[in-house]
ModelCIF file with pLDDT and N, C-alpha, C, O atoms, coordinates in Angstrom:
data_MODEL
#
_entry.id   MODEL 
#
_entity.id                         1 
_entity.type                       polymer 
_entity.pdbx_number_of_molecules   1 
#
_entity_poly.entity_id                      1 
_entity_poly.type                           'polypeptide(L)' 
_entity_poly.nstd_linkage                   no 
_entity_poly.nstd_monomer                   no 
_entity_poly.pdbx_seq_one_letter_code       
;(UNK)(UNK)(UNK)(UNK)(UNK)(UNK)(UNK)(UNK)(UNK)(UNK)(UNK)(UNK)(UNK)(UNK)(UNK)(UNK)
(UNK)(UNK)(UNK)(UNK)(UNK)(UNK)(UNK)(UNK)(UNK)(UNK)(UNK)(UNK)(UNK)(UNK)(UNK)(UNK)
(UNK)(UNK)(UNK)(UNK)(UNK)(UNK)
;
_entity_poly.pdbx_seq_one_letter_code_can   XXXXXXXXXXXXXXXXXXXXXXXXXXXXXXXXXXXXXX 
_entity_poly.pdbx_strand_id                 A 
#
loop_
_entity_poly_seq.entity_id 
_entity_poly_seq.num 
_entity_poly_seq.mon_id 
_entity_poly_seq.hetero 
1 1  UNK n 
1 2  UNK n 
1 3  UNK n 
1 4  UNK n 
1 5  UNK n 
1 6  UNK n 
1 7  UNK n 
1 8  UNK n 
1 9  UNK n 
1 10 UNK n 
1 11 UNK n 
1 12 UNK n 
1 13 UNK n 
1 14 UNK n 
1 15 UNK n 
1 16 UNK n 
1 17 UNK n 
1 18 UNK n 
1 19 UNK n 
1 20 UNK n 
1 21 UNK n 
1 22 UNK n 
1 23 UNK n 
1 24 UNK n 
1 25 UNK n 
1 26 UNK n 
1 27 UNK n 
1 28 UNK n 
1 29 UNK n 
1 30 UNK n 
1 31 UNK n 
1 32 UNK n 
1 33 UNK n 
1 34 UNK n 
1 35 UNK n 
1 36 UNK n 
1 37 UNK n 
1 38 UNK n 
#
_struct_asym.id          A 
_struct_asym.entity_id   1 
#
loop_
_ma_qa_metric.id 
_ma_qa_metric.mode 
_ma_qa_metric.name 
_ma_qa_metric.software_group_id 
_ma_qa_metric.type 
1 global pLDDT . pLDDT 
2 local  pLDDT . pLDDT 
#
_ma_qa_metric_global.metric_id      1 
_ma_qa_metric_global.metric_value   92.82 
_ma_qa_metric_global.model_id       1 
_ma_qa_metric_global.ordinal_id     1 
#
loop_
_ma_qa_metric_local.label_asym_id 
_ma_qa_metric_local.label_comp_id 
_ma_qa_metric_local.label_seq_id 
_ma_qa_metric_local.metric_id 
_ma_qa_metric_local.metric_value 
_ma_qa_metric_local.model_id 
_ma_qa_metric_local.ordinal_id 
A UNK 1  2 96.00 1 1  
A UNK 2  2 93.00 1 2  
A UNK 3  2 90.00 1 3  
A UNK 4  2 96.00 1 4  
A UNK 5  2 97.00 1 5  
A UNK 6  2 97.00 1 6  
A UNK 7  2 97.00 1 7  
A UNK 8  2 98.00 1 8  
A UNK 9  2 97.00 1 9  
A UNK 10 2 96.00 1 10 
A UNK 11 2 93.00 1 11 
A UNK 12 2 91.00 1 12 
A UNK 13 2 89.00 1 13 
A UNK 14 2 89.00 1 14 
A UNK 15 2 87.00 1 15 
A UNK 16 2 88.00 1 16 
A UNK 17 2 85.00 1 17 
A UNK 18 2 89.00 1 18 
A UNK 19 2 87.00 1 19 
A UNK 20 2 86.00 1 20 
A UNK 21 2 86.00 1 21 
A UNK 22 2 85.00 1 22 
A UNK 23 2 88.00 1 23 
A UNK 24 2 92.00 1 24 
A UNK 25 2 93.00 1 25 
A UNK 26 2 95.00 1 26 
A UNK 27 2 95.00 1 27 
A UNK 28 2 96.00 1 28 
A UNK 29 2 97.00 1 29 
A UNK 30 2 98.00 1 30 
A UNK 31 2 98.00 1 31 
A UNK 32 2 98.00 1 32 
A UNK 33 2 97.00 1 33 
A UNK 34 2 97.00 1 34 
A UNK 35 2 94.00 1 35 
A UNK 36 2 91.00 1 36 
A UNK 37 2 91.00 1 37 
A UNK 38 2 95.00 1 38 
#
loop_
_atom_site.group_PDB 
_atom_site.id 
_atom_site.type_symbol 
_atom_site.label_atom_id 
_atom_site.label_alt_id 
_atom_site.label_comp_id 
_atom_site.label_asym_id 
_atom_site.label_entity_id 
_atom_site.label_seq_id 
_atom_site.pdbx_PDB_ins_code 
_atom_site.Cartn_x 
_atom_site.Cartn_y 
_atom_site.Cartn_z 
_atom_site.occupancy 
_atom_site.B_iso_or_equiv 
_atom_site.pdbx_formal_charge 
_atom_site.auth_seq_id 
_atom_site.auth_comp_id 
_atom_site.auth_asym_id 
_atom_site.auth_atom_id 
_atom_site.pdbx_PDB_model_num 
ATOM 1   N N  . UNK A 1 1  ? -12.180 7.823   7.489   1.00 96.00 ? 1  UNK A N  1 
ATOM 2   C CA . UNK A 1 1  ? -13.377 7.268   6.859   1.00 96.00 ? 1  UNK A CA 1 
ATOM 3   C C  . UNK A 1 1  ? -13.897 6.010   7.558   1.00 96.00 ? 1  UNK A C  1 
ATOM 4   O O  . UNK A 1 1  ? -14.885 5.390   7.166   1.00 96.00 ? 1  UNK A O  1 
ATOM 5   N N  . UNK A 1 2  ? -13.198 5.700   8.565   1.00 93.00 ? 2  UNK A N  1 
ATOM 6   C CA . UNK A 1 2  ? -13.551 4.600   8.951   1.00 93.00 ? 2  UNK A CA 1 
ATOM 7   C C  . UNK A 1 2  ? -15.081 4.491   10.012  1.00 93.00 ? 2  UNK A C  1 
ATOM 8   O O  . UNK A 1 2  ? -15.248 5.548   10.621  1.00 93.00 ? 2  UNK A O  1 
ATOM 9   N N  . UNK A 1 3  ? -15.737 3.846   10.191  1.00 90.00 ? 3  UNK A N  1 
ATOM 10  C CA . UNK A 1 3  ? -17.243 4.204   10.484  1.00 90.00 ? 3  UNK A CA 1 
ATOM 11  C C  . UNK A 1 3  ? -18.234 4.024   9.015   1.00 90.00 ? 3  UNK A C  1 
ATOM 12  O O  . UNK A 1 3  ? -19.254 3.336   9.024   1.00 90.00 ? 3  UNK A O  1 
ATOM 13  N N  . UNK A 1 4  ? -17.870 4.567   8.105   1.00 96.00 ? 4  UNK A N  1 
ATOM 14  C CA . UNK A 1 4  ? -18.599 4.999   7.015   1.00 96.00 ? 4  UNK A CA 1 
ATOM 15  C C  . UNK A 1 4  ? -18.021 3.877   5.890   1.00 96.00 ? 4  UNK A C  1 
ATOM 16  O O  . UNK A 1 4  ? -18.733 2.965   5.472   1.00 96.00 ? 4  UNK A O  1 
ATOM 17  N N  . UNK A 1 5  ? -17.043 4.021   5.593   1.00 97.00 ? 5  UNK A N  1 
ATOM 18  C CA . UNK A 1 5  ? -16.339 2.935   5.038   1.00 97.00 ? 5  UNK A CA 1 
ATOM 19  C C  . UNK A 1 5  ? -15.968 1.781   5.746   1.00 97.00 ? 5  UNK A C  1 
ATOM 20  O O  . UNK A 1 5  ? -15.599 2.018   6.897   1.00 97.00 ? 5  UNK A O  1 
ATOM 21  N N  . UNK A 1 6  ? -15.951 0.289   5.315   1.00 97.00 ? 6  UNK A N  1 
ATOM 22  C CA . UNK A 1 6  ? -16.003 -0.851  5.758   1.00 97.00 ? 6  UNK A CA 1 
ATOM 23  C C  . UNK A 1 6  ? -14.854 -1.262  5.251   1.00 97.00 ? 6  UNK A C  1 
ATOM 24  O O  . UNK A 1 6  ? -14.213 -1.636  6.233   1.00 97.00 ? 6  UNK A O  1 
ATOM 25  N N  . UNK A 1 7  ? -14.031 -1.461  4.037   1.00 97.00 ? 7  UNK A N  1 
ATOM 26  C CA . UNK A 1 7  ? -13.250 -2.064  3.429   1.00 97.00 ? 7  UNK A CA 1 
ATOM 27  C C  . UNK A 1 7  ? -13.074 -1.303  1.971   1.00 97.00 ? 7  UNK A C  1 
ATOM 28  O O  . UNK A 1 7  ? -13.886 -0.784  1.205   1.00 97.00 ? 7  UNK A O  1 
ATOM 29  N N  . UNK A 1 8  ? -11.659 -1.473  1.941   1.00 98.00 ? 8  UNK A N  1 
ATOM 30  C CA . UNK A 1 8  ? -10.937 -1.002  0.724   1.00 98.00 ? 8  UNK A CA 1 
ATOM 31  C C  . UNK A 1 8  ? -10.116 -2.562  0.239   1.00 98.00 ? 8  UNK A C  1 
ATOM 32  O O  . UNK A 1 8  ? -9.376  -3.418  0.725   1.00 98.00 ? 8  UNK A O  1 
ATOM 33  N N  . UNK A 1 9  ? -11.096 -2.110  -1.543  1.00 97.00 ? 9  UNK A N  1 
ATOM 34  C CA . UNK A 1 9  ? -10.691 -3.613  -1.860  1.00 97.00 ? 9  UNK A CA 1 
ATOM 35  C C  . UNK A 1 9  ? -10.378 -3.625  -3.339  1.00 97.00 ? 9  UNK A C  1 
ATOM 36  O O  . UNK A 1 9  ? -11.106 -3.072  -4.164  1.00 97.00 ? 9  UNK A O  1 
ATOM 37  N N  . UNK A 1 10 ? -9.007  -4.429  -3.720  1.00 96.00 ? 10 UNK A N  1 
ATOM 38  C CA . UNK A 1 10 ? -9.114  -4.542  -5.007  1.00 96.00 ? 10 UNK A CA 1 
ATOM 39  C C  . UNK A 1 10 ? -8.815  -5.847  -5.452  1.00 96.00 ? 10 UNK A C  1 
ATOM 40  O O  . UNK A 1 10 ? -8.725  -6.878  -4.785  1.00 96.00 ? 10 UNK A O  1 
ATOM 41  N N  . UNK A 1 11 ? -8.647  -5.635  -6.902  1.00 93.00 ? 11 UNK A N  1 
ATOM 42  C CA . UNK A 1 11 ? -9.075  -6.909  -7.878  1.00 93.00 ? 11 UNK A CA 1 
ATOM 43  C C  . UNK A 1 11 ? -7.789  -6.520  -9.007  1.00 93.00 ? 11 UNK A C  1 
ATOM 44  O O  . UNK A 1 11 ? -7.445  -5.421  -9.443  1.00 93.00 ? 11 UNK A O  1 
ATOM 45  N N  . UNK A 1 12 ? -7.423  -7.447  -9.187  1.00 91.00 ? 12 UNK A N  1 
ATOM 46  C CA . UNK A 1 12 ? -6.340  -7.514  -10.676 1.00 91.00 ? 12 UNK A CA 1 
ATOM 47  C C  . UNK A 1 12 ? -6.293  -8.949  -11.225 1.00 91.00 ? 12 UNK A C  1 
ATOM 48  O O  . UNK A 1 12 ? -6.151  -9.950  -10.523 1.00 91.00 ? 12 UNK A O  1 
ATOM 49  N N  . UNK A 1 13 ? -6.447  -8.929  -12.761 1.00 89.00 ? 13 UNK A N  1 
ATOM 50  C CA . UNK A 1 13 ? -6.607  -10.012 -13.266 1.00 89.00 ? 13 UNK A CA 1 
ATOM 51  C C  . UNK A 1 13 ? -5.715  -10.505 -14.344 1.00 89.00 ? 13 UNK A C  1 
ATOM 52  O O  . UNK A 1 13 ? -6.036  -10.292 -15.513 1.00 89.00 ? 13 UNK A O  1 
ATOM 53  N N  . UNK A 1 14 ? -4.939  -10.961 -14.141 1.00 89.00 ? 14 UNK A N  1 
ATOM 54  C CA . UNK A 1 14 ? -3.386  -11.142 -15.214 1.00 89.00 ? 14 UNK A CA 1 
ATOM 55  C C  . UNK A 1 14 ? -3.908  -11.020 -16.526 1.00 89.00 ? 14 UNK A C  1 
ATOM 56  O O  . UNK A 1 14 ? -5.097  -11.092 -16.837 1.00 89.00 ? 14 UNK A O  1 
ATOM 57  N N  . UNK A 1 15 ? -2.693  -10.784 -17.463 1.00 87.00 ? 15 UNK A N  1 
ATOM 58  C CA . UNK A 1 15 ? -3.556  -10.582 -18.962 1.00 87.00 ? 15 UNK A CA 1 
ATOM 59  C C  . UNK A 1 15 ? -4.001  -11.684 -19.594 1.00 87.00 ? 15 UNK A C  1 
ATOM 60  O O  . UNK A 1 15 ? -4.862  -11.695 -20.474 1.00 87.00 ? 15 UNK A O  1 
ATOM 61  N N  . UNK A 1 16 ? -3.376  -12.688 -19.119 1.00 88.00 ? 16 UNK A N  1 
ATOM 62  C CA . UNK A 1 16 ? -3.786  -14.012 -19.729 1.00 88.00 ? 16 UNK A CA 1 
ATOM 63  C C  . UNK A 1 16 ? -4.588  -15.067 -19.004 1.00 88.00 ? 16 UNK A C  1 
ATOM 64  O O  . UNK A 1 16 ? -4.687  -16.208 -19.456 1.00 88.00 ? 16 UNK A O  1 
ATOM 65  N N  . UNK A 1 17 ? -5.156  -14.687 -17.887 1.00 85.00 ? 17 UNK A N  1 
ATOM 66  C CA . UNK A 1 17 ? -5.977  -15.119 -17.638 1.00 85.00 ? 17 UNK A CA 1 
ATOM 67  C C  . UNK A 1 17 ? -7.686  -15.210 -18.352 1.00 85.00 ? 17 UNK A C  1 
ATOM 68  O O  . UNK A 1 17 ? -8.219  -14.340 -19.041 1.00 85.00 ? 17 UNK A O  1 
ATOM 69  N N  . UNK A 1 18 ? -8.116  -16.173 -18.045 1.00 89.00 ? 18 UNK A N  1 
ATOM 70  C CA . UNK A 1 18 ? -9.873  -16.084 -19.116 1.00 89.00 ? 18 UNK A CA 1 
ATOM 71  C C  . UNK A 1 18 ? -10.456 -15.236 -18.354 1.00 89.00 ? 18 UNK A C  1 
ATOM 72  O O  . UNK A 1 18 ? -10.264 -15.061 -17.150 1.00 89.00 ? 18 UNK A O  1 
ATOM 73  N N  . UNK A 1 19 ? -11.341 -14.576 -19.207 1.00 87.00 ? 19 UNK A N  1 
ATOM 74  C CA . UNK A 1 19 ? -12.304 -13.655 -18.465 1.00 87.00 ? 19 UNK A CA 1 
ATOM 75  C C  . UNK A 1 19 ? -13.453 -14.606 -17.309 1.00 87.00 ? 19 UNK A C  1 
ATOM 76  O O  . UNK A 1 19 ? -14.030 -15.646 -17.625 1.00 87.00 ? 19 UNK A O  1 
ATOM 77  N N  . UNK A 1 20 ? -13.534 -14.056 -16.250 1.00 86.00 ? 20 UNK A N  1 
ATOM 78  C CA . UNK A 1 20 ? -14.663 -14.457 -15.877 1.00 86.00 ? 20 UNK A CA 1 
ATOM 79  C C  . UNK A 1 20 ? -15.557 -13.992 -14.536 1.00 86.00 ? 20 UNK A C  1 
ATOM 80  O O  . UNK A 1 20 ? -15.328 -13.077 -13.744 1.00 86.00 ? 20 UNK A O  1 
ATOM 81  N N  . UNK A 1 21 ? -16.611 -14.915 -14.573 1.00 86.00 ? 21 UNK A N  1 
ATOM 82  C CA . UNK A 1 21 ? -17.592 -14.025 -13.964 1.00 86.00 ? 21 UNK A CA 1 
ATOM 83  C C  . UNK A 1 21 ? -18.142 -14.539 -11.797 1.00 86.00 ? 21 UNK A C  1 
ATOM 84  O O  . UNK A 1 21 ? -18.459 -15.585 -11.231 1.00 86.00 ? 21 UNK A O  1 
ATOM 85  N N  . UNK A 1 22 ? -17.977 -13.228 -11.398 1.00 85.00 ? 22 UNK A N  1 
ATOM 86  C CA . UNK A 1 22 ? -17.648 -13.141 -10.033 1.00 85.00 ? 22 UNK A CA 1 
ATOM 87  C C  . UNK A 1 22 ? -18.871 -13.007 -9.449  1.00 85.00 ? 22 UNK A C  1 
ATOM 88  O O  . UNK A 1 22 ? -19.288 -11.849 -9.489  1.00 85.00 ? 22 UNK A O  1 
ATOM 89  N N  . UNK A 1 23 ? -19.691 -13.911 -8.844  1.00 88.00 ? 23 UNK A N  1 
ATOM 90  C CA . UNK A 1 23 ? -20.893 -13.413 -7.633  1.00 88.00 ? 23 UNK A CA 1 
ATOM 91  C C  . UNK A 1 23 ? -20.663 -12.463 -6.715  1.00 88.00 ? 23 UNK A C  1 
ATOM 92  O O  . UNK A 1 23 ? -20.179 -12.916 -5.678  1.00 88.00 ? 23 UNK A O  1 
ATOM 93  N N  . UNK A 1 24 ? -20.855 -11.204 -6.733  1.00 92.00 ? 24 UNK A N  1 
ATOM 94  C CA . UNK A 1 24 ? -21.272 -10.562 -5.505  1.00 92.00 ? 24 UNK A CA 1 
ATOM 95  C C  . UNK A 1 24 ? -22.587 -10.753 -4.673  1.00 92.00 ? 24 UNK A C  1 
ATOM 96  O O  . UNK A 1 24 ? -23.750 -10.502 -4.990  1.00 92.00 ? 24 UNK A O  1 
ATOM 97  N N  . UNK A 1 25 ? -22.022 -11.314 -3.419  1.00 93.00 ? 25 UNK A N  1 
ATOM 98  C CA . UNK A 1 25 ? -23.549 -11.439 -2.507  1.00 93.00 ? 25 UNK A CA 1 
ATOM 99  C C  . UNK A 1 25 ? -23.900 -10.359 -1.898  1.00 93.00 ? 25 UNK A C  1 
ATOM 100 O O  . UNK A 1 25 ? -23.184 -9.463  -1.452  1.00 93.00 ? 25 UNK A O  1 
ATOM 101 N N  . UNK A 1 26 ? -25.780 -10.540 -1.886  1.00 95.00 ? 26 UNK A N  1 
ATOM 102 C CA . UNK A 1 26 ? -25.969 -9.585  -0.530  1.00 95.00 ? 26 UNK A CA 1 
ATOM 103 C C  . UNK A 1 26 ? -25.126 -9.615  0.670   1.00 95.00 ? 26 UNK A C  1 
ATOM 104 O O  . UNK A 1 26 ? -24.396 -10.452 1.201   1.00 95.00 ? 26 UNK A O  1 
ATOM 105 N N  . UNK A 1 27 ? -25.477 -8.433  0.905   1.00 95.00 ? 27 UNK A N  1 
ATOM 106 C CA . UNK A 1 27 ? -24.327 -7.977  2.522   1.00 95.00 ? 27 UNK A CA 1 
ATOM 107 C C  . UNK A 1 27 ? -25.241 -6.832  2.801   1.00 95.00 ? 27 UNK A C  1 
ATOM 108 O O  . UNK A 1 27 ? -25.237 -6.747  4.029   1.00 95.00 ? 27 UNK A O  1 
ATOM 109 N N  . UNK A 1 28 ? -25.875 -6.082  2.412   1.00 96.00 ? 28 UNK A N  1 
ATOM 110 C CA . UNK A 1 28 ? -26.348 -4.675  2.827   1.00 96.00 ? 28 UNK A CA 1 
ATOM 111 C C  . UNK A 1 28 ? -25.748 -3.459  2.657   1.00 96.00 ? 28 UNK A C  1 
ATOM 112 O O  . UNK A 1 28 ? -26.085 -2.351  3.074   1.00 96.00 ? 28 UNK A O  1 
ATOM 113 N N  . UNK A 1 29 ? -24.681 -3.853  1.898   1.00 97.00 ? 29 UNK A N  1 
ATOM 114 C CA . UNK A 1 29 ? -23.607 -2.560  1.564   1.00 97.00 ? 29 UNK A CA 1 
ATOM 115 C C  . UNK A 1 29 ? -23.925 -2.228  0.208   1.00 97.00 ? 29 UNK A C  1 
ATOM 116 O O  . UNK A 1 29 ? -24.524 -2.918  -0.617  1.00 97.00 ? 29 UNK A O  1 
ATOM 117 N N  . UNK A 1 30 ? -23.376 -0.913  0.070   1.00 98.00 ? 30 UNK A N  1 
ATOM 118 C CA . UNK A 1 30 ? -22.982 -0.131  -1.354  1.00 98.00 ? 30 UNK A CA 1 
ATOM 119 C C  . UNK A 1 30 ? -21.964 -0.483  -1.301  1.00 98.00 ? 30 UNK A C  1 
ATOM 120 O O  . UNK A 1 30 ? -21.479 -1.166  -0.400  1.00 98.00 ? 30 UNK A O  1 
ATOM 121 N N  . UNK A 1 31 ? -21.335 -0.005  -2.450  1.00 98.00 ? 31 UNK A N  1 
ATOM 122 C CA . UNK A 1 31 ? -20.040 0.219   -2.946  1.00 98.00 ? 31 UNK A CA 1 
ATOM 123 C C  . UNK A 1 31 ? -20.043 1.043   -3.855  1.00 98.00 ? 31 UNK A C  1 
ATOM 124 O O  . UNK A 1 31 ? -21.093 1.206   -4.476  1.00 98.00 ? 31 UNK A O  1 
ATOM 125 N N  . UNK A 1 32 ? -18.714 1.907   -4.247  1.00 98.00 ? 32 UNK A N  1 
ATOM 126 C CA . UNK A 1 32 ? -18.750 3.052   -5.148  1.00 98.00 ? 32 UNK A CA 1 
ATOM 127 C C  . UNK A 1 32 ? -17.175 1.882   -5.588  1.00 98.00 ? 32 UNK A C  1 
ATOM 128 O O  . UNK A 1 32 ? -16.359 1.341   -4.842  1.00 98.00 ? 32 UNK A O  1 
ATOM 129 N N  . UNK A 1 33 ? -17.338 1.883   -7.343  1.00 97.00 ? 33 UNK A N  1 
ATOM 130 C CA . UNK A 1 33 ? -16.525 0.768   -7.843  1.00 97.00 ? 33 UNK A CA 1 
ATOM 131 C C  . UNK A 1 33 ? -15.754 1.410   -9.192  1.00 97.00 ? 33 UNK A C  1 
ATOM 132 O O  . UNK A 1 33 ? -16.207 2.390   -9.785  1.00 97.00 ? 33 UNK A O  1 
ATOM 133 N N  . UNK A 1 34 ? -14.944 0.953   -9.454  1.00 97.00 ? 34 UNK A N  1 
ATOM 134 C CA . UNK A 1 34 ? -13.671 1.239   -10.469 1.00 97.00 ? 34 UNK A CA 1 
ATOM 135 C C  . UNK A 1 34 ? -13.713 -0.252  -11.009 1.00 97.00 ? 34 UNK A C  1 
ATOM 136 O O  . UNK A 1 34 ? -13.230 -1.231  -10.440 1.00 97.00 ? 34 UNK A O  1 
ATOM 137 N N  . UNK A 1 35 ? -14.431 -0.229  -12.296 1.00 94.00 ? 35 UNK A N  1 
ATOM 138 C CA . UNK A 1 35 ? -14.267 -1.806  -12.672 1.00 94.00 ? 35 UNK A CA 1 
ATOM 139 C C  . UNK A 1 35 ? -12.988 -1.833  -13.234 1.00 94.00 ? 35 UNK A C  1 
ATOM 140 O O  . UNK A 1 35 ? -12.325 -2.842  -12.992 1.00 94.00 ? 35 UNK A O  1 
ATOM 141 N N  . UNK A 1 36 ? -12.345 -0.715  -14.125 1.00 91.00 ? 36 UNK A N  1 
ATOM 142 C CA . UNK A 1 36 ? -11.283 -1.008  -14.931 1.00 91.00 ? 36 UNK A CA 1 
ATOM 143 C C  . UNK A 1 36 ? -11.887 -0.242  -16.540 1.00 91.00 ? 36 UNK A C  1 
ATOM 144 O O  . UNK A 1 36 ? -11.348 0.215   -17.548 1.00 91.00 ? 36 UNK A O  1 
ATOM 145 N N  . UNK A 1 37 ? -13.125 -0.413  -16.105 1.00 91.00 ? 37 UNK A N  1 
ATOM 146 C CA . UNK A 1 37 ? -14.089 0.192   -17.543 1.00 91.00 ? 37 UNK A CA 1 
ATOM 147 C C  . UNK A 1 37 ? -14.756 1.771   -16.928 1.00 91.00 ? 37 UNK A C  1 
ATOM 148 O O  . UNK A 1 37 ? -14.602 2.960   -17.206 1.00 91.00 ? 37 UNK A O  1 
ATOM 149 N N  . UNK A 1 38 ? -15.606 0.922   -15.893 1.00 95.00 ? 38 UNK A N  1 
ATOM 150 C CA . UNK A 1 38 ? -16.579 2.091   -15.759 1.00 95.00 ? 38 UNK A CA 1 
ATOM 151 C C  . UNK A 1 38 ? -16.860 2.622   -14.126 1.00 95.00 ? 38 UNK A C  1 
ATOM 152 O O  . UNK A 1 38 ? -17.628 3.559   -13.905 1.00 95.00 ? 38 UNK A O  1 
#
């Protein structure tokens, strides 16, 4: 996949950590995403 795909990336957020909220910047990319929800 490489060419087409750029990066494989994840995220984990301890349980007791506070929720909170993450800027994604422009870059020019998609992403196809697994929030944990949706």
């Amino acid at each position: 996949l490489r060419g087409e795909v750029e990066r494989v990336w994840t995220v984990r957020v301890a349980d007791d950590a506070p929720a909170r909220v993450q800027q994604v910047l422009p870059d020019g990319c998609m992403d196809l995403v697994w929030t944990g929800r949706e």
